[in-house]
N, C-alpha and C. Protein backbone atom coordinates (compact mmCIF):
# COMPACT_ATOMS: atom_id res chain seq x y z
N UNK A 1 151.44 281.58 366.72
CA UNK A 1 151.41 281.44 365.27
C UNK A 1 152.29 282.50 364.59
N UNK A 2 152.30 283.70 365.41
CA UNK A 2 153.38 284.86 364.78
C UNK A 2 154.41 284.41 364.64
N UNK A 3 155.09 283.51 365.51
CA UNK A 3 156.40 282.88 365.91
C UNK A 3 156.92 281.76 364.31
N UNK A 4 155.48 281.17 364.29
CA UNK A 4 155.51 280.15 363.05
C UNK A 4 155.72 281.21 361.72
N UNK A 5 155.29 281.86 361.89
CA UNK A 5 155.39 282.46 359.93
C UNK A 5 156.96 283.59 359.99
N UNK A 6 157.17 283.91 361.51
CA UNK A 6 158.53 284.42 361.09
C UNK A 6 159.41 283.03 361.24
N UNK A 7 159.49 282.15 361.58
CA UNK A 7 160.17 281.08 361.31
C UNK A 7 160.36 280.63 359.81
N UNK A 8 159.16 280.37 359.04
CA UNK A 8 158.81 280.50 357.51
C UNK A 8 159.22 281.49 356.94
N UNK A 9 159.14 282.75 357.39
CA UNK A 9 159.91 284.01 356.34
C UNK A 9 161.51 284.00 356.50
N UNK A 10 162.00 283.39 357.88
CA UNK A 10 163.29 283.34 357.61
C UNK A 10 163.85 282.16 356.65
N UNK A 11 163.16 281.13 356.77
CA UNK A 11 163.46 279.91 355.60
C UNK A 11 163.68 280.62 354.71
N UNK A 12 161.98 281.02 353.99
CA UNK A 12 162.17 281.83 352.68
C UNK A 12 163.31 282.62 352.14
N UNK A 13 163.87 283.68 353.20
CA UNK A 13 164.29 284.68 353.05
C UNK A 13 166.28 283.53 352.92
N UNK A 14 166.20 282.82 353.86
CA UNK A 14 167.45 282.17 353.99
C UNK A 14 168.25 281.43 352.26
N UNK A 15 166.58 280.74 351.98
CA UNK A 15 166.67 280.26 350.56
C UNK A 15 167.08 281.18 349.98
N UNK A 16 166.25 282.42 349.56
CA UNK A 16 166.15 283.27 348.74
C UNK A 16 168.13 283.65 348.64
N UNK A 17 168.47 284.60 349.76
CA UNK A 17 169.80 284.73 350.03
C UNK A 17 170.79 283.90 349.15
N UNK A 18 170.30 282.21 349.62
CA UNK A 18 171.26 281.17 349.36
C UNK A 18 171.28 281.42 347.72
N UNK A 19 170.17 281.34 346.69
CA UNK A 19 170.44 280.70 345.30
C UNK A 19 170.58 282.74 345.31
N UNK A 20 170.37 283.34 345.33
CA UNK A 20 171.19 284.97 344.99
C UNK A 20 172.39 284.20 344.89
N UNK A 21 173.01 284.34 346.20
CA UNK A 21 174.60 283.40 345.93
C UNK A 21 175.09 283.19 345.06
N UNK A 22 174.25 282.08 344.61
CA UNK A 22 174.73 280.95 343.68
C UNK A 22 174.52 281.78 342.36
N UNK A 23 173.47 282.63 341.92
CA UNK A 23 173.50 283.00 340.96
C UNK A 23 174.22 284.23 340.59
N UNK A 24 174.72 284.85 341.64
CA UNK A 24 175.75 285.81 341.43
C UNK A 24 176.74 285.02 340.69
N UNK A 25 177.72 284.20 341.60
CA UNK A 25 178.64 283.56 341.64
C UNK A 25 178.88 282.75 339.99
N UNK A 26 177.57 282.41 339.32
CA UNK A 26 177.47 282.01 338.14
C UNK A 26 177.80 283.32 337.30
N UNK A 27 177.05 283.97 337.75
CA UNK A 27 176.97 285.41 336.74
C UNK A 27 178.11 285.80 336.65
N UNK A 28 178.94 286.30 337.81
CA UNK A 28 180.34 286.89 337.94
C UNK A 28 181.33 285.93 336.85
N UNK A 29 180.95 284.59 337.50
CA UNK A 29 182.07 283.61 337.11
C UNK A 29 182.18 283.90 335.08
N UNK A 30 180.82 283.48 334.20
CA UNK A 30 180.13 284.00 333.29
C UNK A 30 180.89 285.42 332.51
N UNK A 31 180.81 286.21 333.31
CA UNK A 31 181.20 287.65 332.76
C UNK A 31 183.07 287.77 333.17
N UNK A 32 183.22 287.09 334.21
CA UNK A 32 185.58 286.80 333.87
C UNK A 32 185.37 286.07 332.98
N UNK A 33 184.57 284.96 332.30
CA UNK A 33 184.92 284.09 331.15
C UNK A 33 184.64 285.06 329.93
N UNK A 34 183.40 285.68 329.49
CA UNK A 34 183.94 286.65 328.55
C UNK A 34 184.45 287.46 328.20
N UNK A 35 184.86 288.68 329.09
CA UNK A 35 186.38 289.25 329.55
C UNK A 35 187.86 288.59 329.12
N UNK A 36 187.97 287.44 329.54
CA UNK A 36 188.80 286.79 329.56
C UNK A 36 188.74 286.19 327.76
N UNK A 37 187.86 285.99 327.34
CA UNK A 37 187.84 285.14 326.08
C UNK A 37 187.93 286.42 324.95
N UNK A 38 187.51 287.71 325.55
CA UNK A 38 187.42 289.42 324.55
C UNK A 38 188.82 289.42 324.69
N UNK A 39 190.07 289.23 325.79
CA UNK A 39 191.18 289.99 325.93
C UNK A 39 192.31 288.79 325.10
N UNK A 40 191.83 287.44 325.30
CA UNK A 40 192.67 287.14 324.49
C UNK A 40 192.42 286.76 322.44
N UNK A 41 190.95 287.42 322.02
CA UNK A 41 190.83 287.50 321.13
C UNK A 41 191.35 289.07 320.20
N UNK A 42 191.25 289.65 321.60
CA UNK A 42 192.01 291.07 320.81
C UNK A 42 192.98 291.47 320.65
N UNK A 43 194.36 290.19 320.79
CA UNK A 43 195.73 289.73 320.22
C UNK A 43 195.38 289.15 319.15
N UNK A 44 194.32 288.29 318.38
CA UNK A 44 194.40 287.90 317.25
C UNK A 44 194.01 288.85 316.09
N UNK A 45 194.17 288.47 314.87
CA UNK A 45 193.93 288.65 313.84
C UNK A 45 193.66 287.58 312.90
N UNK A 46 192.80 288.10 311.98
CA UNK A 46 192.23 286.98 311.33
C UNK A 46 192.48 287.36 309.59
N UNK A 47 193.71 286.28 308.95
CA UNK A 47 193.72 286.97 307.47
C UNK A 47 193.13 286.00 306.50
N UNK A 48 192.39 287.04 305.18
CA UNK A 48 192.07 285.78 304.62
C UNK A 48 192.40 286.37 303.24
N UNK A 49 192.55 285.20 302.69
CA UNK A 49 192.94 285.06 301.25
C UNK A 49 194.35 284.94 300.66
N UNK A 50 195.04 284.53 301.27
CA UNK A 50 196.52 284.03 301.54
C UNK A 50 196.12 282.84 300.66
N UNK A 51 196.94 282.34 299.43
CA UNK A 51 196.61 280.97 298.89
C UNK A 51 197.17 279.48 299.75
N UNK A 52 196.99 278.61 300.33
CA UNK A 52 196.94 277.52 300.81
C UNK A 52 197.33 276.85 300.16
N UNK A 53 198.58 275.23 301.03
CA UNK A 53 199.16 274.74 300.32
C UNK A 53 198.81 273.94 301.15
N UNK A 54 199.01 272.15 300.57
CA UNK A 54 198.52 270.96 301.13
C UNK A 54 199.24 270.95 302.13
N UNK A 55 200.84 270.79 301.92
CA UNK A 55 201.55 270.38 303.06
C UNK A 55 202.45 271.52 303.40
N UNK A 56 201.33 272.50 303.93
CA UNK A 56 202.31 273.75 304.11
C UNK A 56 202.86 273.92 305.69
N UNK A 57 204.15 274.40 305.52
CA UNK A 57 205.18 274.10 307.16
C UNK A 57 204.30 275.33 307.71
N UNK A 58 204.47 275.45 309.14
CA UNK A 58 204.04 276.65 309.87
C UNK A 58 205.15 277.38 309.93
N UNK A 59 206.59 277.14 309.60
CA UNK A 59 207.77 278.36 309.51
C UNK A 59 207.32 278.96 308.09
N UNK A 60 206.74 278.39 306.72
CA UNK A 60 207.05 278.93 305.61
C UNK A 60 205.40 279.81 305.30
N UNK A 61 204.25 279.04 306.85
CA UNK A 61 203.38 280.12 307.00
C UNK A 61 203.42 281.42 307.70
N UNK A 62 204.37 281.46 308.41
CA UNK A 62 204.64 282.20 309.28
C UNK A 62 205.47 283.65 308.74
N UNK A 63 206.25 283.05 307.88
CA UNK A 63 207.20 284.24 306.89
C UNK A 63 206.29 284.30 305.76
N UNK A 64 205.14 283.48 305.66
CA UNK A 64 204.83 284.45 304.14
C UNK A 64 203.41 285.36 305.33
N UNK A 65 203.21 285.39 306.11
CA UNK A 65 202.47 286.02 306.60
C UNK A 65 203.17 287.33 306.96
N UNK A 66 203.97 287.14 307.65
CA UNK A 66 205.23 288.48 308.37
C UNK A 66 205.66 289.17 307.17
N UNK A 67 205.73 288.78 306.01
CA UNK A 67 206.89 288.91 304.99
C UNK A 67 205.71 289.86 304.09
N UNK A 68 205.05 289.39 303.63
CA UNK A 68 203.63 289.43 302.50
C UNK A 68 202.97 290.61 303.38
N UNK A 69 202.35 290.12 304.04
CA UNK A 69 200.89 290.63 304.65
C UNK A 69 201.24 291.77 305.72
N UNK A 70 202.10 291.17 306.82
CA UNK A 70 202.07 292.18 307.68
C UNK A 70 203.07 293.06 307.30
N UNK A 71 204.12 292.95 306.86
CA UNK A 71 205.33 294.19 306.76
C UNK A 71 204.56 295.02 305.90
N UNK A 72 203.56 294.42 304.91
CA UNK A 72 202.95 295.42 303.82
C UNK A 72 202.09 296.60 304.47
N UNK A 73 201.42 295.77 305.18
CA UNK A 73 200.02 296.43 306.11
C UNK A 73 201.51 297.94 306.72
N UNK A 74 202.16 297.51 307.81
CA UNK A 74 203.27 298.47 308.72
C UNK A 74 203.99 299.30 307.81
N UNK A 75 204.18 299.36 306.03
CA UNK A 75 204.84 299.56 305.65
C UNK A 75 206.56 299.41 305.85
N UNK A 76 206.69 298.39 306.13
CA UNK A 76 208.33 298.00 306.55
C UNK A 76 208.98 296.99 305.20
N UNK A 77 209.95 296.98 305.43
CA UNK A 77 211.00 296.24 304.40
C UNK A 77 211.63 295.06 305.20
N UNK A 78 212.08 294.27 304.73
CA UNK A 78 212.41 292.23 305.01
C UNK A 78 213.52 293.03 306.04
N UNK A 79 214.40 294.14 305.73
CA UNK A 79 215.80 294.02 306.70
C UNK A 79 215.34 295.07 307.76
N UNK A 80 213.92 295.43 308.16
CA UNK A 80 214.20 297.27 309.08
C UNK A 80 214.27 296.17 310.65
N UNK A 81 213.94 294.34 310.51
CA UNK A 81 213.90 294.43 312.02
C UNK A 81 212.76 294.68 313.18
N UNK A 82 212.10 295.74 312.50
CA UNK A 82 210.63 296.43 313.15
C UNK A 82 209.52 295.46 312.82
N UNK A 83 209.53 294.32 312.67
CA UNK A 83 208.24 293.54 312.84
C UNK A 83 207.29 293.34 314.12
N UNK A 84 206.13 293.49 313.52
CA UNK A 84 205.27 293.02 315.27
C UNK A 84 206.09 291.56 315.64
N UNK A 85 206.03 291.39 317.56
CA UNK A 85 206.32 290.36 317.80
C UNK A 85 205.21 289.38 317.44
N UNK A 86 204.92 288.08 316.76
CA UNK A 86 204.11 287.12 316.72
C UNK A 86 203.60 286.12 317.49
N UNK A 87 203.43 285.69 318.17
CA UNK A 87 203.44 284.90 319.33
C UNK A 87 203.30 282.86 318.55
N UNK A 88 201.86 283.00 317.24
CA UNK A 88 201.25 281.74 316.99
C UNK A 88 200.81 281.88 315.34
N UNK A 89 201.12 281.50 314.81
CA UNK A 89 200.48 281.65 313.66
C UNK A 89 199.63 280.52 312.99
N UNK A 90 198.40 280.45 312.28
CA UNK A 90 198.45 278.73 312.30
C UNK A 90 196.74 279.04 311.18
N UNK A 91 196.66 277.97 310.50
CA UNK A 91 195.34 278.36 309.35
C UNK A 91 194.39 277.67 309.98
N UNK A 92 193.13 277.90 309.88
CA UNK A 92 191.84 277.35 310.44
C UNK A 92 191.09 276.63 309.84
N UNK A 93 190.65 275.24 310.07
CA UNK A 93 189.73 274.68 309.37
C UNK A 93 190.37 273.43 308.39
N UNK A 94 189.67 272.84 307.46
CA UNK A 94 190.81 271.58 306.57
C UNK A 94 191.08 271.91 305.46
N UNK A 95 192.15 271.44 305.10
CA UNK A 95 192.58 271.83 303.43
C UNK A 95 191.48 271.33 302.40
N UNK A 96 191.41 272.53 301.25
CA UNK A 96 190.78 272.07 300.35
C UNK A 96 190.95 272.27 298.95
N UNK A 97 191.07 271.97 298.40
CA UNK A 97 191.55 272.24 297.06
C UNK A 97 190.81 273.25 296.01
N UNK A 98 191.31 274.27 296.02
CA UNK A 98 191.20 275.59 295.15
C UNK A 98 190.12 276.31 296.57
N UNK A 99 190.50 276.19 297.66
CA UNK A 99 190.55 277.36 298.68
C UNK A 99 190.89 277.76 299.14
N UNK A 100 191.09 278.88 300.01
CA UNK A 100 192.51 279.80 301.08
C UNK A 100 191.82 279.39 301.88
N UNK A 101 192.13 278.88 303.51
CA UNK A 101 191.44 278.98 304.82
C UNK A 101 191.85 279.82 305.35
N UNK A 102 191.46 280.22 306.33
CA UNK A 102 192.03 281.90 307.08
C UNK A 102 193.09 281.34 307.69
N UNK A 103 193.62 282.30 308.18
CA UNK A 103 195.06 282.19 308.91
C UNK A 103 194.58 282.93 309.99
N UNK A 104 194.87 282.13 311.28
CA UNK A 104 194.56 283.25 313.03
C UNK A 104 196.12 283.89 312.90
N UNK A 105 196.27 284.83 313.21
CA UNK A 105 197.60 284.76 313.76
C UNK A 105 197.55 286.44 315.17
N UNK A 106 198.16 285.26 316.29
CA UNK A 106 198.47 285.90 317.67
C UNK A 106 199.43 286.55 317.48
N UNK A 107 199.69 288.10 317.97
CA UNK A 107 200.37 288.88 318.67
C UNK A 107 200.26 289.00 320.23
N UNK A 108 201.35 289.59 320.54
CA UNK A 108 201.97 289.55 321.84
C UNK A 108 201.19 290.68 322.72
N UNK A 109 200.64 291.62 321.58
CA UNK A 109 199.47 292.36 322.31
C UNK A 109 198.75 293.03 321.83
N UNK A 110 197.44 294.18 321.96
CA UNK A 110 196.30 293.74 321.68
C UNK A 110 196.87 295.17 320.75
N UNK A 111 197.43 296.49 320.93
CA UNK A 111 198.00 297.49 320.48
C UNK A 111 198.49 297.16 319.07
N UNK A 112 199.28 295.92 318.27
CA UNK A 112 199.97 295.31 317.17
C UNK A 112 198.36 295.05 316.83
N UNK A 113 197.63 294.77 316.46
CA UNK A 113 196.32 294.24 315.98
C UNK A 113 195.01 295.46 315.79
N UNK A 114 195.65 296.24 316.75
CA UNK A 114 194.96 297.54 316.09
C UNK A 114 195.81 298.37 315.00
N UNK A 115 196.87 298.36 315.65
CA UNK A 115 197.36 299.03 314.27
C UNK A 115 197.81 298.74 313.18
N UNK A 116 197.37 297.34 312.85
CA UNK A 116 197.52 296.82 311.56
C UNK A 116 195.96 297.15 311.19
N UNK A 117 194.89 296.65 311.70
CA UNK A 117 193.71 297.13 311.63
C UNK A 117 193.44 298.59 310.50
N UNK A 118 194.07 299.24 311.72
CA UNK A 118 193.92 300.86 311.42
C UNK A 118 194.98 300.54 309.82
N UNK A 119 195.81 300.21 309.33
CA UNK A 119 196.33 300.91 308.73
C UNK A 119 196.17 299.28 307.49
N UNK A 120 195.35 298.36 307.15
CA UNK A 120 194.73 297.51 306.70
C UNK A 120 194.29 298.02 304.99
N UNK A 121 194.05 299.02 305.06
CA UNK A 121 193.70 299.53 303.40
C UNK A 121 195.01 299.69 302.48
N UNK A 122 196.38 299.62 303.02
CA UNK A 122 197.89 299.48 302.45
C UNK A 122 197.77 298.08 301.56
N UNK A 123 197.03 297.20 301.73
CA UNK A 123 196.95 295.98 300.88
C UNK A 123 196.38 296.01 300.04
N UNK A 124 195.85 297.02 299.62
CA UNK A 124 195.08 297.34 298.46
C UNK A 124 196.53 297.84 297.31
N UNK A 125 197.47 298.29 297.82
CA UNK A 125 198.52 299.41 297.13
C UNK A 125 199.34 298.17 296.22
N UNK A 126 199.58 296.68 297.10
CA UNK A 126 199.93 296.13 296.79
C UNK A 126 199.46 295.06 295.72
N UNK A 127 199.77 294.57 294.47
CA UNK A 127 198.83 294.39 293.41
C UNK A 127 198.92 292.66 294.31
N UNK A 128 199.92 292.15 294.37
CA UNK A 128 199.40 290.86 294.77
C UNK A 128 198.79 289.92 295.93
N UNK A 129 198.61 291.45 296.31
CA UNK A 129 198.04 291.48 298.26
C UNK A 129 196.33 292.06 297.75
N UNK A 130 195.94 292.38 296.42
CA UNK A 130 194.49 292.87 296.39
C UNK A 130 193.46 291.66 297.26
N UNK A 131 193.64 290.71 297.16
CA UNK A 131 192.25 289.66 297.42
C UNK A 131 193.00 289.37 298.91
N UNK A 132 193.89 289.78 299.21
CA UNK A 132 193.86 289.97 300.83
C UNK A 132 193.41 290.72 301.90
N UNK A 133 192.54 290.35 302.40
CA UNK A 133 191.89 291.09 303.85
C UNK A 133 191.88 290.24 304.81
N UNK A 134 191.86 291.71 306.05
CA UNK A 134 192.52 291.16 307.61
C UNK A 134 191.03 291.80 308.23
N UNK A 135 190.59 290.94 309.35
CA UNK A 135 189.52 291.51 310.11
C UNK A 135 190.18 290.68 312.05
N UNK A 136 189.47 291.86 312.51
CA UNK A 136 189.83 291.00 314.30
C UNK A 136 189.01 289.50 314.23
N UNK A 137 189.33 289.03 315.34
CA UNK A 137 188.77 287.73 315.25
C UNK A 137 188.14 287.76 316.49
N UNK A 138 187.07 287.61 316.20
CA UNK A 138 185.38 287.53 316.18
C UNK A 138 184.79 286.14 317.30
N UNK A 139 184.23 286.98 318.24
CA UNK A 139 183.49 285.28 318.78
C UNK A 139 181.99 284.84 318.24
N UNK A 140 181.27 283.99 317.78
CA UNK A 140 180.63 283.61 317.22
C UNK A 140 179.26 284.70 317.20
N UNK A 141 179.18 285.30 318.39
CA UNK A 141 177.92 286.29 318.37
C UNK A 141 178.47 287.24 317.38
N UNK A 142 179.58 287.78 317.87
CA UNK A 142 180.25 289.14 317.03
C UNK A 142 180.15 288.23 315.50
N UNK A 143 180.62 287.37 315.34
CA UNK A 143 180.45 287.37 313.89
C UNK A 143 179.21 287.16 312.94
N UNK A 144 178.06 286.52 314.09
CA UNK A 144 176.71 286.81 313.51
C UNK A 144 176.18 288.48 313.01
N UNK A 145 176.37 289.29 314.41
CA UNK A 145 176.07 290.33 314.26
C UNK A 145 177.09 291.53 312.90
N UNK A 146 178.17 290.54 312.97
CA UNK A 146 178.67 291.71 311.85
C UNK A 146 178.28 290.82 310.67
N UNK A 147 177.71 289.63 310.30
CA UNK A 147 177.12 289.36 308.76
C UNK A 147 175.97 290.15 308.85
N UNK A 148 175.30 290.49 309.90
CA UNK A 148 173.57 290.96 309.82
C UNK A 148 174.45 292.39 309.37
N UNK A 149 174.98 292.76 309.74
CA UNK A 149 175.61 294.54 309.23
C UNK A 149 175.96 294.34 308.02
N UNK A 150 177.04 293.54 307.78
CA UNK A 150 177.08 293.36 305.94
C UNK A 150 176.18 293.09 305.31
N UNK A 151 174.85 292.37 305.85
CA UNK A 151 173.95 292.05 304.77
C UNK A 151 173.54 293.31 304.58
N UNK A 152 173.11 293.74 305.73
CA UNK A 152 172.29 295.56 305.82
C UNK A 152 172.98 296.54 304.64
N UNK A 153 174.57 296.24 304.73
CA UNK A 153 175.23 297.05 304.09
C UNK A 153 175.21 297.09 302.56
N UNK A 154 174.99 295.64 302.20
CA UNK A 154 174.82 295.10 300.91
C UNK A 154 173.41 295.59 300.44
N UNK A 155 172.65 295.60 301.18
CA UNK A 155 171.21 295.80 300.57
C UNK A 155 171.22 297.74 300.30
N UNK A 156 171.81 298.12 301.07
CA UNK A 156 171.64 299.46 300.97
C UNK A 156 172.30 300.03 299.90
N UNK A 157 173.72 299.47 299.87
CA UNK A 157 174.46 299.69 298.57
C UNK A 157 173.42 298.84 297.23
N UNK A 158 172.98 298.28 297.00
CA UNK A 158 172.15 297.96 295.91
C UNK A 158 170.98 299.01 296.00
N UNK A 159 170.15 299.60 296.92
CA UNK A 159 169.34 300.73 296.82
C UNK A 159 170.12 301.86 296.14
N UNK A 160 171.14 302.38 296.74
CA UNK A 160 172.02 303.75 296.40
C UNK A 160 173.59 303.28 296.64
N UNK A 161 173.81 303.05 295.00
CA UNK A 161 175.82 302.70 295.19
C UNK A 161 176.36 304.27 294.33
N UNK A 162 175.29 305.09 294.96
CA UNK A 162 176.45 306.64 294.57
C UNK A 162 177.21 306.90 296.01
N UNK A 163 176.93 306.22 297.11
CA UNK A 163 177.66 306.49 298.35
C UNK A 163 178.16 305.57 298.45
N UNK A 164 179.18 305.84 299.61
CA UNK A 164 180.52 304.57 299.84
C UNK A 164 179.73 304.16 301.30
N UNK A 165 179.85 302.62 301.38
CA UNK A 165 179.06 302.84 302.54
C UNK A 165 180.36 301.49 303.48
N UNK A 166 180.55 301.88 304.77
CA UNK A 166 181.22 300.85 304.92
C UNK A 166 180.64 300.67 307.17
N UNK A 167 181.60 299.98 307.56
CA UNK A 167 180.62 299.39 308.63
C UNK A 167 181.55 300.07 310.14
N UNK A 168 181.62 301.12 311.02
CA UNK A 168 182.23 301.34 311.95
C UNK A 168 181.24 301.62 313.35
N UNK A 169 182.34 300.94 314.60
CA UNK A 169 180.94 301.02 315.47
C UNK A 169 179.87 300.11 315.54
N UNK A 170 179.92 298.99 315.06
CA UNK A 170 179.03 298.38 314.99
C UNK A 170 177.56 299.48 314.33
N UNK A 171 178.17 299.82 313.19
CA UNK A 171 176.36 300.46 312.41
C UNK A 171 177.38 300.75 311.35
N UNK A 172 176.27 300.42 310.07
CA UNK A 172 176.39 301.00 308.82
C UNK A 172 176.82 302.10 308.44
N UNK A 173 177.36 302.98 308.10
CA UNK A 173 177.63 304.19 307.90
C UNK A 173 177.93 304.62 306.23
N UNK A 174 177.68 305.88 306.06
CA UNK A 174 177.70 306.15 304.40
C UNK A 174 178.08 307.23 303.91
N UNK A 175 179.49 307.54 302.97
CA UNK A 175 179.73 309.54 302.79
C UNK A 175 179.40 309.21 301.86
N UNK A 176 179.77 310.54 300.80
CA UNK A 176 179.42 310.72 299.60
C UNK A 176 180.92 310.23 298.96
N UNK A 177 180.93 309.56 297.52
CA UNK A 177 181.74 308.89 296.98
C UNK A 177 182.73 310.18 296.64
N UNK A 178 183.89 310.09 296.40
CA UNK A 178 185.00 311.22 295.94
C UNK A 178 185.08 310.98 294.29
């Protein structure tokens, strides 16, 4: 009978082994797909408030994006040449009348998207670039979790708007206003 239950513990143990396997193999597979879906979202950028046109070309979106938005953000001029390379540019979602849809637009790498990022408050300088803002582009969790931070952020600024409060790190954060 000893013979019988190590016969049974090796089944067990054989099963057991087998779906580990399988559930590694899911897991691994799982975690290269979001890896893979983080590295090519952190070439995009996401702009919004660009005004929208019914039958707008993707060359005459493409230069008012490069032209407008990004040379402003880099501080560059139409002739320095020094533009990020672009890879895709293209607006999201359907036309609608008296709305902007965002614009994705791909760079060639993930370095061009931070440092427009980083240097993103230059559109403020510009009077007809004010209602323009650029944020990374977001996979659906990340963008849940950063409305739950803006809401947080919103509620707190309605408690106390003598501080500037804005969102880094994933957490709220707050100085004293200048």
């Amino acid at each position: 009978s000893v013979k019988a239950e190590m016969k049974s513990w090796a089944d067990v143990a054989r099963k057991t082994v087998s779906q580990n396997n399988a559930m590694t193999t899911k897991v691994v597979k799982e975690a290269v797909k979001a890896v893979s879906q983080e590295e090519e979202k952190s070439k995009n950028l996401i702009i919004y408030g660009v005004e929208d046109e019914d039958k707008e070309a993707d060359v005459d979106l493409n230069e008012k994006v490069m032209n407008d938005v990004v040379k402003s953000i880099c501080g560059l001029t139409i002739d320095d040449g020094l533009a990020p390379k672009v890879k895709a540019v293209c607006r999201i979602g359907q036309f609608a009348v008296n709305k902007s849809r965002p614009i994705r637009v791909e760079f060639i790498n993930s370095r061009t998207v931070d440092t427009i990022l980083k240097h993103a408050s230059r559109l403020k300088t510009k009077p007809s670039l004010k209602s323009v803002y650029v944020s990374p582009d977001r996979t659906k969790e990340q963008r849940a979790a950063h409305a739950k931070l803006v809401h947080k952020m919103k509620e707190m600024i309605s408690r106390d708007n003598s501080k500037h409060y804005f969102i880094r790190d994933n957490e709220v954060k707050c100085v004293d206003k200048k």
